[in-house]
C-alpha atoms as a PDB file:
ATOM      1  CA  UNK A   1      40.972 191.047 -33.773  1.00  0.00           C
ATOM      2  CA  UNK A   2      37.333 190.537 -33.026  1.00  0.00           C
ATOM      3  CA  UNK A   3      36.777 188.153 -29.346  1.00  0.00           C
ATOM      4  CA  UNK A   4      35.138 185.305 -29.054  1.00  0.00           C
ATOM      5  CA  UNK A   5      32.550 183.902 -27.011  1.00  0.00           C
ATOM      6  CA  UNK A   6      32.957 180.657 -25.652  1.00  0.00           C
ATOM      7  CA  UNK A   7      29.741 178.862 -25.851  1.00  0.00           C
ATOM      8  CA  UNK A   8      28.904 174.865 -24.374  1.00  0.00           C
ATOM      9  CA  UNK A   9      27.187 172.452 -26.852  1.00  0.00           C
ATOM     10  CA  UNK A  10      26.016 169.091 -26.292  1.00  0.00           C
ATOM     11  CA  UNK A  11      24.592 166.486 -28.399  1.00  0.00           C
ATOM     12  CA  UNK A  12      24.487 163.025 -28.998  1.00  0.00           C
ATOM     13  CA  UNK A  13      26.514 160.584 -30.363  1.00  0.00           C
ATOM     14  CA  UNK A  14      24.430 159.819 -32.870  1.00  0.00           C
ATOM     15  CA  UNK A  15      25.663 160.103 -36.751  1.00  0.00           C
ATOM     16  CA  UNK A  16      23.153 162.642 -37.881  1.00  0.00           C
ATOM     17  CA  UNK A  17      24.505 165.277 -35.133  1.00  0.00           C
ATOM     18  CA  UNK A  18      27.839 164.556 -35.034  1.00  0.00           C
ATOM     19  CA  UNK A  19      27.479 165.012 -39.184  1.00  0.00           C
ATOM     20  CA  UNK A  20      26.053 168.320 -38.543  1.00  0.00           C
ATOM     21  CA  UNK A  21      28.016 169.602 -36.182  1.00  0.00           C
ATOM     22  CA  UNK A  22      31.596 167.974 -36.982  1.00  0.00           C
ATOM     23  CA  UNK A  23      32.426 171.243 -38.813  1.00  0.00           C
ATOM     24  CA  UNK A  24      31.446 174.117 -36.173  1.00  0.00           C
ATOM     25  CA  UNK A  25      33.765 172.169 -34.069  1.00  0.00           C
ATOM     26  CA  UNK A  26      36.575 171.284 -35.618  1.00  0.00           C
ATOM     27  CA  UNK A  27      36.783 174.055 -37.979  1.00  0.00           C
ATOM     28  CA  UNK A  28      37.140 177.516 -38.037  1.00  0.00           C
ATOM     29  CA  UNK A  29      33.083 177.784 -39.396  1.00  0.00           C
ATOM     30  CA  UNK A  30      32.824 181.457 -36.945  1.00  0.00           C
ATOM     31  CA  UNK A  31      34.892 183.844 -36.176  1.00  0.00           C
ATOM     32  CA  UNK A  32      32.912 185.067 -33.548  1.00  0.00           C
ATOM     33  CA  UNK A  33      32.405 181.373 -31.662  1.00  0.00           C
ATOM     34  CA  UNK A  34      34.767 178.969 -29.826  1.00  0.00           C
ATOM     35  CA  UNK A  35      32.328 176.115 -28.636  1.00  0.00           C
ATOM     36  CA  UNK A  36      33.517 173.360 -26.083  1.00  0.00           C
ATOM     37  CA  UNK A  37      31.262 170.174 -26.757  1.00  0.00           C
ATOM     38  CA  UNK A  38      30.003 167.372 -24.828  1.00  0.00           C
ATOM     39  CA  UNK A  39      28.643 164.637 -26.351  1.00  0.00           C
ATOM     40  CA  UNK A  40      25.895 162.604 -24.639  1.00  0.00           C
ATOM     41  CA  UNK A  41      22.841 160.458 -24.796  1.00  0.00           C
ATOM     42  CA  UNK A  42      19.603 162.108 -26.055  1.00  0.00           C
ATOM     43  CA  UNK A  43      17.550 161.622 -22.477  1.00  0.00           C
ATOM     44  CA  UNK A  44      20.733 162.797 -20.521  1.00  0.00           C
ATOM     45  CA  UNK A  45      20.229 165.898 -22.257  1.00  0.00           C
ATOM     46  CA  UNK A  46      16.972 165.947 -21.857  1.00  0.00           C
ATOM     47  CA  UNK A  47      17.020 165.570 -18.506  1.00  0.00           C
ATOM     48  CA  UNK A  48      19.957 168.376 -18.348  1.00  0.00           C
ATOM     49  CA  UNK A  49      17.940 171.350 -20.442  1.00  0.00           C
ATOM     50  CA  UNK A  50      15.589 172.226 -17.383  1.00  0.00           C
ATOM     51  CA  UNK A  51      18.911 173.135 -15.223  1.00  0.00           C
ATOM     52  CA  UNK A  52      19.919 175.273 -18.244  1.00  0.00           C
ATOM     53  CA  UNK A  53      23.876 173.545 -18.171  1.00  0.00           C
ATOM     54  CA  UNK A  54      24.675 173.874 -21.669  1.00  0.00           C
ATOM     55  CA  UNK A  55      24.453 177.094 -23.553  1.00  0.00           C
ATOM     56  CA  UNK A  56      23.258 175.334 -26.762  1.00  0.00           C
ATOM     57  CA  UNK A  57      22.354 171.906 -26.584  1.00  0.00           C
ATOM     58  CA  UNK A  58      20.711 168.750 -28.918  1.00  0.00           C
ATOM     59  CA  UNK A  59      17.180 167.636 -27.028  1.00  0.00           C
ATOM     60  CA  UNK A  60      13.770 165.694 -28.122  1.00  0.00           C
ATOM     61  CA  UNK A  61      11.363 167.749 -29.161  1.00  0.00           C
ATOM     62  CA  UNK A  62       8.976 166.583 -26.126  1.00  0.00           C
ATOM     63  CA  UNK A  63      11.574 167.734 -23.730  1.00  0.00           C
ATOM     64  CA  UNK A  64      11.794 171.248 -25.611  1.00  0.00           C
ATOM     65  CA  UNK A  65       8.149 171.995 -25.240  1.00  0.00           C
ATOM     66  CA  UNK A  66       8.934 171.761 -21.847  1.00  0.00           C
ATOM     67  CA  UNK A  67      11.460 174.585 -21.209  1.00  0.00           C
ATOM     68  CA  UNK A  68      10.462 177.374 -23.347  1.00  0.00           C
ATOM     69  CA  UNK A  69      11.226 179.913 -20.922  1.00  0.00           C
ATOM     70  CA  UNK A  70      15.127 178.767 -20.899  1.00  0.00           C
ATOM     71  CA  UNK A  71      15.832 177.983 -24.502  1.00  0.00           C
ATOM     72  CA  UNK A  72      14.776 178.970 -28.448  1.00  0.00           C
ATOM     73  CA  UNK A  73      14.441 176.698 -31.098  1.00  0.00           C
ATOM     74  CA  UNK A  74      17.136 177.311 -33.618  1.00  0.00           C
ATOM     75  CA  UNK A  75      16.132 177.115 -37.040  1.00  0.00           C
ATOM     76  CA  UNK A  76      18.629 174.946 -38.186  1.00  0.00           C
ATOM     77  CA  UNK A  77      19.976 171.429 -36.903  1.00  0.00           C
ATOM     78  CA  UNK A  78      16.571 169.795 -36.315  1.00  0.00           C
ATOM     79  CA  UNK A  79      15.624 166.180 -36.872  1.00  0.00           C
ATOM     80  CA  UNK A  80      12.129 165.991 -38.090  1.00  0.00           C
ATOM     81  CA  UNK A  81      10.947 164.529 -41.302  1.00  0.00           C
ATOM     82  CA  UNK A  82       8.727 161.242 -42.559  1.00  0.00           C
ATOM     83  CA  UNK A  83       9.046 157.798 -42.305  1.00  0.00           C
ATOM     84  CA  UNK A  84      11.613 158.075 -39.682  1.00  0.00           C
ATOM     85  CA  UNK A  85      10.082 157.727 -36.395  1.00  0.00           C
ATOM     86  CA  UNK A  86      10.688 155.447 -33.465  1.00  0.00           C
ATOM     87  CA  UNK A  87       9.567 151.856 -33.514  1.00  0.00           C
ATOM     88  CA  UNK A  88       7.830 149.260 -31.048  1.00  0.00           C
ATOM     89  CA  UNK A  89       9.378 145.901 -31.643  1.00  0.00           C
ATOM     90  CA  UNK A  90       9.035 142.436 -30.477  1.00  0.00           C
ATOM     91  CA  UNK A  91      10.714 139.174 -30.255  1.00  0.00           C
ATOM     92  CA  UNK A  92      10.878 137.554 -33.652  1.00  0.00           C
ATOM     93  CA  UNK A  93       7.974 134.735 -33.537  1.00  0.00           C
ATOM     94  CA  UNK A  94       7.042 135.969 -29.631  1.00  0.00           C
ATOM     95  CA  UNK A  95       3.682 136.112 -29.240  1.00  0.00           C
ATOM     96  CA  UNK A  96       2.516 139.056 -27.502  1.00  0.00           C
ATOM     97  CA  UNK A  97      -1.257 138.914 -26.303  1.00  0.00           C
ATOM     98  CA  UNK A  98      -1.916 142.552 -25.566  1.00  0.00           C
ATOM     99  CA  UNK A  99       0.278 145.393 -25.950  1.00  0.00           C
ATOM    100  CA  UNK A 100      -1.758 148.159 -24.044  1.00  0.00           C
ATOM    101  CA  UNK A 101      -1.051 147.476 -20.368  1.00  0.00           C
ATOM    102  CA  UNK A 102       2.454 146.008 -21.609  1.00  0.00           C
ATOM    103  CA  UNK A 103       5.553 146.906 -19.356  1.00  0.00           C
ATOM    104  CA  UNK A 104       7.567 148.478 -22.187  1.00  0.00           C
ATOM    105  CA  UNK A 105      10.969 149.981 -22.522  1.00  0.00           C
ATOM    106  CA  UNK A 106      11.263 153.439 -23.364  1.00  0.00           C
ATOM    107  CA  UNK A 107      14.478 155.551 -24.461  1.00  0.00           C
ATOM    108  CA  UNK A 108      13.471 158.067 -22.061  1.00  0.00           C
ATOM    109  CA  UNK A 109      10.878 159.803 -20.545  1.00  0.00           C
ATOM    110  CA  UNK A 110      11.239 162.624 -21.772  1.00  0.00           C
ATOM    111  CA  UNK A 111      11.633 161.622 -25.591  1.00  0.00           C
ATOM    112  CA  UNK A 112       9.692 161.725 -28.555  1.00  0.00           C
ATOM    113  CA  UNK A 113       9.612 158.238 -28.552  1.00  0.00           C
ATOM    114  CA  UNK A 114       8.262 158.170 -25.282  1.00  0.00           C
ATOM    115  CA  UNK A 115       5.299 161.029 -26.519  1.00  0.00           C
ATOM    116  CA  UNK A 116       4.492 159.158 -29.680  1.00  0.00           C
ATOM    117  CA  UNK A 117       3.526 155.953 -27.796  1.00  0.00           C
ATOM    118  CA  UNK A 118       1.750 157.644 -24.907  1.00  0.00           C
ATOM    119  CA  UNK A 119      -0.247 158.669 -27.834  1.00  0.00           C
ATOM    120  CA  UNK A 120      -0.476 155.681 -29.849  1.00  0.00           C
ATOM    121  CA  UNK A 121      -1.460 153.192 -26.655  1.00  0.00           C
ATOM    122  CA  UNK A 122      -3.816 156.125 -24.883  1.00  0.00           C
ATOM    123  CA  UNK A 123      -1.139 156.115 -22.037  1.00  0.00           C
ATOM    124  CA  UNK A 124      -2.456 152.148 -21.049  1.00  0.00           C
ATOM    125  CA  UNK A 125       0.850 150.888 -20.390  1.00  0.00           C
ATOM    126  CA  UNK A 126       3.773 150.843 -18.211  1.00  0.00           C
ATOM    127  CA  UNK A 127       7.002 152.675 -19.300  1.00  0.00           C
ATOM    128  CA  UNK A 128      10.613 151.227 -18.446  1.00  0.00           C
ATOM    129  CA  UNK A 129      12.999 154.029 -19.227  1.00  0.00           C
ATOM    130  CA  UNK A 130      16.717 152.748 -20.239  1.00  0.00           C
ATOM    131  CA  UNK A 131      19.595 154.100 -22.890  1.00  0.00           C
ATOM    132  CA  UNK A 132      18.416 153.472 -26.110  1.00  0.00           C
ATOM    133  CA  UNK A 133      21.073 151.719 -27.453  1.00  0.00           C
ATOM    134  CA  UNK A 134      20.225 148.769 -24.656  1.00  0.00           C
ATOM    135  CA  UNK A 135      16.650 148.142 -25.461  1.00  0.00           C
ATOM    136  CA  UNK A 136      17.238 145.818 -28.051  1.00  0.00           C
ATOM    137  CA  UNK A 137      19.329 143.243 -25.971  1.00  0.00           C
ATOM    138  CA  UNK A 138      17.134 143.460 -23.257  1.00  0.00           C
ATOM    139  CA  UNK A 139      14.262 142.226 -25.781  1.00  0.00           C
ATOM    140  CA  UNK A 140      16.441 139.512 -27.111  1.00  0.00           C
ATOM    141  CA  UNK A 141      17.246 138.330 -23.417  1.00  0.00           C
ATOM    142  CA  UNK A 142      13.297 137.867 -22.798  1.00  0.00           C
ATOM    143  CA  UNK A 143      13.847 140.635 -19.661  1.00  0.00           C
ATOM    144  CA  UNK A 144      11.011 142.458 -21.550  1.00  0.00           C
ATOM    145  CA  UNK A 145       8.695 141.834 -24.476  1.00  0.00           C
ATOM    146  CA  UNK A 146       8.374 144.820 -26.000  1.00  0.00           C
ATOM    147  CA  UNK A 147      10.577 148.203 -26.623  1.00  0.00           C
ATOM    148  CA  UNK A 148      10.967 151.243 -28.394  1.00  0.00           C
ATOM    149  CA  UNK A 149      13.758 151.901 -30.736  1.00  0.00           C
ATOM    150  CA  UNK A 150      15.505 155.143 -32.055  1.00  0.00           C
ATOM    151  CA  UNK A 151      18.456 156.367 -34.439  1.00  0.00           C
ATOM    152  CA  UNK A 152      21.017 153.496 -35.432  1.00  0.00           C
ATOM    153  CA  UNK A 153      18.962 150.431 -34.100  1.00  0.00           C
ATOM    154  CA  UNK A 154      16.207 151.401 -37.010  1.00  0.00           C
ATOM    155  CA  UNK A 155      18.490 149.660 -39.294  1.00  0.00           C
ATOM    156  CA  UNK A 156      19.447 147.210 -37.645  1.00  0.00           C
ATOM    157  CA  UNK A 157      16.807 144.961 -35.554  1.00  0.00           C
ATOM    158  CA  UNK A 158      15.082 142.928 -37.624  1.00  0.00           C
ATOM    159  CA  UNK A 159      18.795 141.127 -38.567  1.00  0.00           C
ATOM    160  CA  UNK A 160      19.279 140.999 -35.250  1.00  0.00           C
ATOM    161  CA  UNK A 161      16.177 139.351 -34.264  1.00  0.00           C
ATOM    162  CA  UNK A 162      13.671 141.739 -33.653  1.00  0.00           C
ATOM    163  CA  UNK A 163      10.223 142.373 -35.616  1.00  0.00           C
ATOM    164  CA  UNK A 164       7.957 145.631 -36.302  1.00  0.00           C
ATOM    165  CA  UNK A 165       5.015 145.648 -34.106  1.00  0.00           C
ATOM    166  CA  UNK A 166       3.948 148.900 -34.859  1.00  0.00           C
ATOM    167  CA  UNK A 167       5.955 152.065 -36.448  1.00  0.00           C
ATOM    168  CA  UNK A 168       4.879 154.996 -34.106  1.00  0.00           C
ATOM    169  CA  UNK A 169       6.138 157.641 -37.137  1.00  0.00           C
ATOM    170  CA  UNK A 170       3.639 156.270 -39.519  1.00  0.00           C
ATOM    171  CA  UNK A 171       0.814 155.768 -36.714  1.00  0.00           C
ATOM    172  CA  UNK A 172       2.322 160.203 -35.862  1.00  0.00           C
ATOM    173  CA  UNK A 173       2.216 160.983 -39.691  1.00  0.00           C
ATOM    174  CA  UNK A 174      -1.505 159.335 -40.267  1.00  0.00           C
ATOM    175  CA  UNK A 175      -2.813 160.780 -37.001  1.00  0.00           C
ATOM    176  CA  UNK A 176      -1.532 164.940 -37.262  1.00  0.00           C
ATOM    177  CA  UNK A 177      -0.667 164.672 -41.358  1.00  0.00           C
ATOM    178  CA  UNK A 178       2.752 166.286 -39.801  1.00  0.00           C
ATOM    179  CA  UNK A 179       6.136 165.687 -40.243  1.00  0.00           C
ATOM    180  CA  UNK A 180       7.948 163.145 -37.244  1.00  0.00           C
ATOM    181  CA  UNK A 181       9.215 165.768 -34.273  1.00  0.00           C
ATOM    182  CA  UNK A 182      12.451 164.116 -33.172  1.00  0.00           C
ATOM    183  CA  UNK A 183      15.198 166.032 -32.226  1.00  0.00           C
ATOM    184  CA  UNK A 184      15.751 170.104 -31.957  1.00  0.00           C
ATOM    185  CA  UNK A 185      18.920 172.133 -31.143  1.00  0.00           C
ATOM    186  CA  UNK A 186      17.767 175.181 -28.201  1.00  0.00           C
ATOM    187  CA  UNK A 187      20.406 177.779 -27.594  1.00  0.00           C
ATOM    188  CA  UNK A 188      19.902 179.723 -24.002  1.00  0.00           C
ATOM    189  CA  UNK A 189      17.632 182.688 -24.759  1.00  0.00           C
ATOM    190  CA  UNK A 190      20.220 184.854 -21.705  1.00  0.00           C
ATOM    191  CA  UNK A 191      22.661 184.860 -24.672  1.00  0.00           C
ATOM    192  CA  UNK A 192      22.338 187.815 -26.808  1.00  0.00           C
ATOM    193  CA  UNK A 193      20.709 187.967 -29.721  1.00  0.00           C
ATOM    194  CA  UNK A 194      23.679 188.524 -32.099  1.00  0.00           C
ATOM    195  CA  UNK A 195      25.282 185.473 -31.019  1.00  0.00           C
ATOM    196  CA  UNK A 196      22.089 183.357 -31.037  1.00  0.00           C
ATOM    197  CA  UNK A 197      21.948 184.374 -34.830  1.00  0.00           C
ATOM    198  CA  UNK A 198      25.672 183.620 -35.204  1.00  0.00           C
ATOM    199  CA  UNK A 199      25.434 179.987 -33.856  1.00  0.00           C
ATOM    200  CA  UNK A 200      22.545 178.934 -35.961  1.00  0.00           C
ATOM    201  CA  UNK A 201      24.042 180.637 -39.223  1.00  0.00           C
ATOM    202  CA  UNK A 202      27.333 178.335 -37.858  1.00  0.00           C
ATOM    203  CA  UNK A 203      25.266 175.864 -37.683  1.00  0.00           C
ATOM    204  CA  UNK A 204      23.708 175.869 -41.475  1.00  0.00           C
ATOM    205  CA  UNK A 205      27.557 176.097 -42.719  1.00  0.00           C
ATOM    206  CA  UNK A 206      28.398 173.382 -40.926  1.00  0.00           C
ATOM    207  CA  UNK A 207      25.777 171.048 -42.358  1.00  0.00           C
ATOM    208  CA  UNK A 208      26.663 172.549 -45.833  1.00  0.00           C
ATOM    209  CA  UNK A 209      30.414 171.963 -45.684  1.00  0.00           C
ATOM    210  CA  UNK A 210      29.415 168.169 -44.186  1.00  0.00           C
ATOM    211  CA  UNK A 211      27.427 167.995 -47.176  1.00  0.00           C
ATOM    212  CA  UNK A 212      30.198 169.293 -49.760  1.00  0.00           C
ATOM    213  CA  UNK A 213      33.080 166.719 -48.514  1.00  0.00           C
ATOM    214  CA  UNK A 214      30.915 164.146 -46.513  1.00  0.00           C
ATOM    215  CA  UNK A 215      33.860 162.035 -46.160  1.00  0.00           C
ATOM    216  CA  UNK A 216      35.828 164.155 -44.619  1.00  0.00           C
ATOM    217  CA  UNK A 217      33.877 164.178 -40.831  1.00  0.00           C
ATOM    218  CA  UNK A 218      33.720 160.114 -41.520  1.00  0.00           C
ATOM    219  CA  UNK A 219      36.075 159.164 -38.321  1.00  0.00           C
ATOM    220  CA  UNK A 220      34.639 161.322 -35.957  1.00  0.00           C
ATOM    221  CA  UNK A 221      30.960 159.839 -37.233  1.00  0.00           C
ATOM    222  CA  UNK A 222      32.210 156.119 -36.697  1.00  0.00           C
ATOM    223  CA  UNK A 223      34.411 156.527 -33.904  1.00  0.00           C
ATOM    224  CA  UNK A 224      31.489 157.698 -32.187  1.00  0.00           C
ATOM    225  CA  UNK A 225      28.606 155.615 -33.328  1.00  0.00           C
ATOM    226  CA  UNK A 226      26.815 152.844 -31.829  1.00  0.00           C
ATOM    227  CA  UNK A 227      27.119 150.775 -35.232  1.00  0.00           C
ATOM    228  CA  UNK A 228      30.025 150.484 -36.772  1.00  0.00           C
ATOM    229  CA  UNK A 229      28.478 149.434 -40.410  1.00  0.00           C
ATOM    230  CA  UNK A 230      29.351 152.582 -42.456  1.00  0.00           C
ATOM    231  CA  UNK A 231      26.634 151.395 -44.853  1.00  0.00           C
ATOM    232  CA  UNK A 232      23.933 151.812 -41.607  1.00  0.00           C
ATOM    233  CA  UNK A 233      25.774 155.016 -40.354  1.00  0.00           C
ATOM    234  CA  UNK A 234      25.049 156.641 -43.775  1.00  0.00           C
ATOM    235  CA  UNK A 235      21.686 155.456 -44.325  1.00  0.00           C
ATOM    236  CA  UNK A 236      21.008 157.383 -40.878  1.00  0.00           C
ATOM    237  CA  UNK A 237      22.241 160.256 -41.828  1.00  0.00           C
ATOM    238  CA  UNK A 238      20.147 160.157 -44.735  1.00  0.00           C
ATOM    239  CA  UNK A 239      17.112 159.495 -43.225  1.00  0.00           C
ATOM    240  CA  UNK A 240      18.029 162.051 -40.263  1.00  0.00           C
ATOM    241  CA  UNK A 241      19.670 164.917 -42.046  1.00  0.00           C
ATOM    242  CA  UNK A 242      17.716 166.427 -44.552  1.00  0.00           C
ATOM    243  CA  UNK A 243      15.675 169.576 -45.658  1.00  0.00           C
ATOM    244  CA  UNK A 244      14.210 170.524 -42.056  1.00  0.00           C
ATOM    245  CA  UNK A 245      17.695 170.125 -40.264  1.00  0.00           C
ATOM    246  CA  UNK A 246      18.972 172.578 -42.778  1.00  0.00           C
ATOM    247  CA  UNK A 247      15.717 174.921 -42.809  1.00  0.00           C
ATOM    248  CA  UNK A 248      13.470 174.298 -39.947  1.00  0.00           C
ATOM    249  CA  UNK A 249      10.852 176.263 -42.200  1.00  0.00           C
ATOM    250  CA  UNK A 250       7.206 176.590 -40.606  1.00  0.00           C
ATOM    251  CA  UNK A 251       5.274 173.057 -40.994  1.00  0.00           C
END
């Protein structure tokens, strides 16, 4: 019997990853690969990659630039694609003067979301970095005027309150013409090269079986979700999950 090779993975919480990678974990997807996950927030991964502590491991696309020298892009498992990027919001009916020199919450440093609005505002303003998932209270509790929101809270902000002030994916896709860099999976480039291939051809079965019986991971999606509304977990997965995650390809 052929031994396997224990690898770490970590990713977030989110329904697009735990969609992709419900399978490689809780099935029998390699025979080569036994992975132990973690599951965190995007920016504590992030913030993790430089130290190298996971073997494989979910991270913005900002942050991967960043440590080339520890980690390779895999070609499958990505979240890129159009009309899906992060958003700066407001206050329904708040009036907001200037935005540039603003004092506004970020998901992270080290996130994409963080990147695109450096870009979009010029770096003239003042970042606030907090878990994504808290920006949008924070907002509605006048503690700030003005945040950036990722993954589940796309769906959801405008019922809650919130209004558009300025989508930084279509500002991203009308400034470079190229698709919205969110999220990449980076396996350690000290693994050898055999299992690096076997992970990331795990990793394209995985998405395909999620895709052939979608109800199936459905549990482990909600049970770890922000939002519970399976109608707004599968409309991220939808917008998340699509022809880059399973075929990075070379745009």
């Amino acid at each position: 019997m052929e031994k396997e090779t224990t690898l770490t993975l970590a990713y977030s919480p989110c329904p697009n990853d735990t969609f992709l990678f419900y399978h490689l974990v809780h099935s029998n997807i390699s025979k080569k690969i036994k992975v132990k996950e973690e599951l965190h927030d995007v920016e504590h991964l992030n913030l993790a990659a430089p130290g190298e502590i996971y073997d494989v491991t979910k991270l913005s696309f900002f942050a991967f630039f960043h440590i080339l020298d520890k980690y390779i892009l895999l070609n499958s498992g990505s979240a890129l694609g159009r009309g899906c990027g992060p958003l700066l919001v407001k206050k329904k009916g708040k009036n907001i003067k200037e935005v540039k020199n603003s004092k506004i919450l970020v998901p992270g440093l080290n996130t994409t979301a963080n990147l695109l609005l450096n870009i979009y505002l010029k770096k003239e303003f003042e970042p606030s970095p907090i878990r994504y998932d808290l920006i949008m209270d924070k907002i509605l509790s006048d503690d700030f005027d003005l945040g950036v929101i990722i993954h589940e809270e796309r769906f959801t902000y405008e019922e809650k309150g919130l209004e558009k002030v300025v989508d930084l994916g279509e500002f991203w896709e009308s400034f470079s013409g190229k698709p919205i860099p969110l999220g990449a999976i980076g396996i350690k480039r000290s693994i050898e090269n055999e299992l690096q291939m076997e992970f990331d051809s795990s990793l394209h079965r995985s998405l395909l079986k999620a895709y052939e019986n979608p109800e199936v991971p459905g549990d482990y999606i909600l049970e770890n979700s922000q939002v519970k509304d399976e109608k707004v977990v599968q409309s991220h997965i939808d917008l998340y999950v699509n022809d880059y995650t399973k075929d990075l390809g070379i745009q």
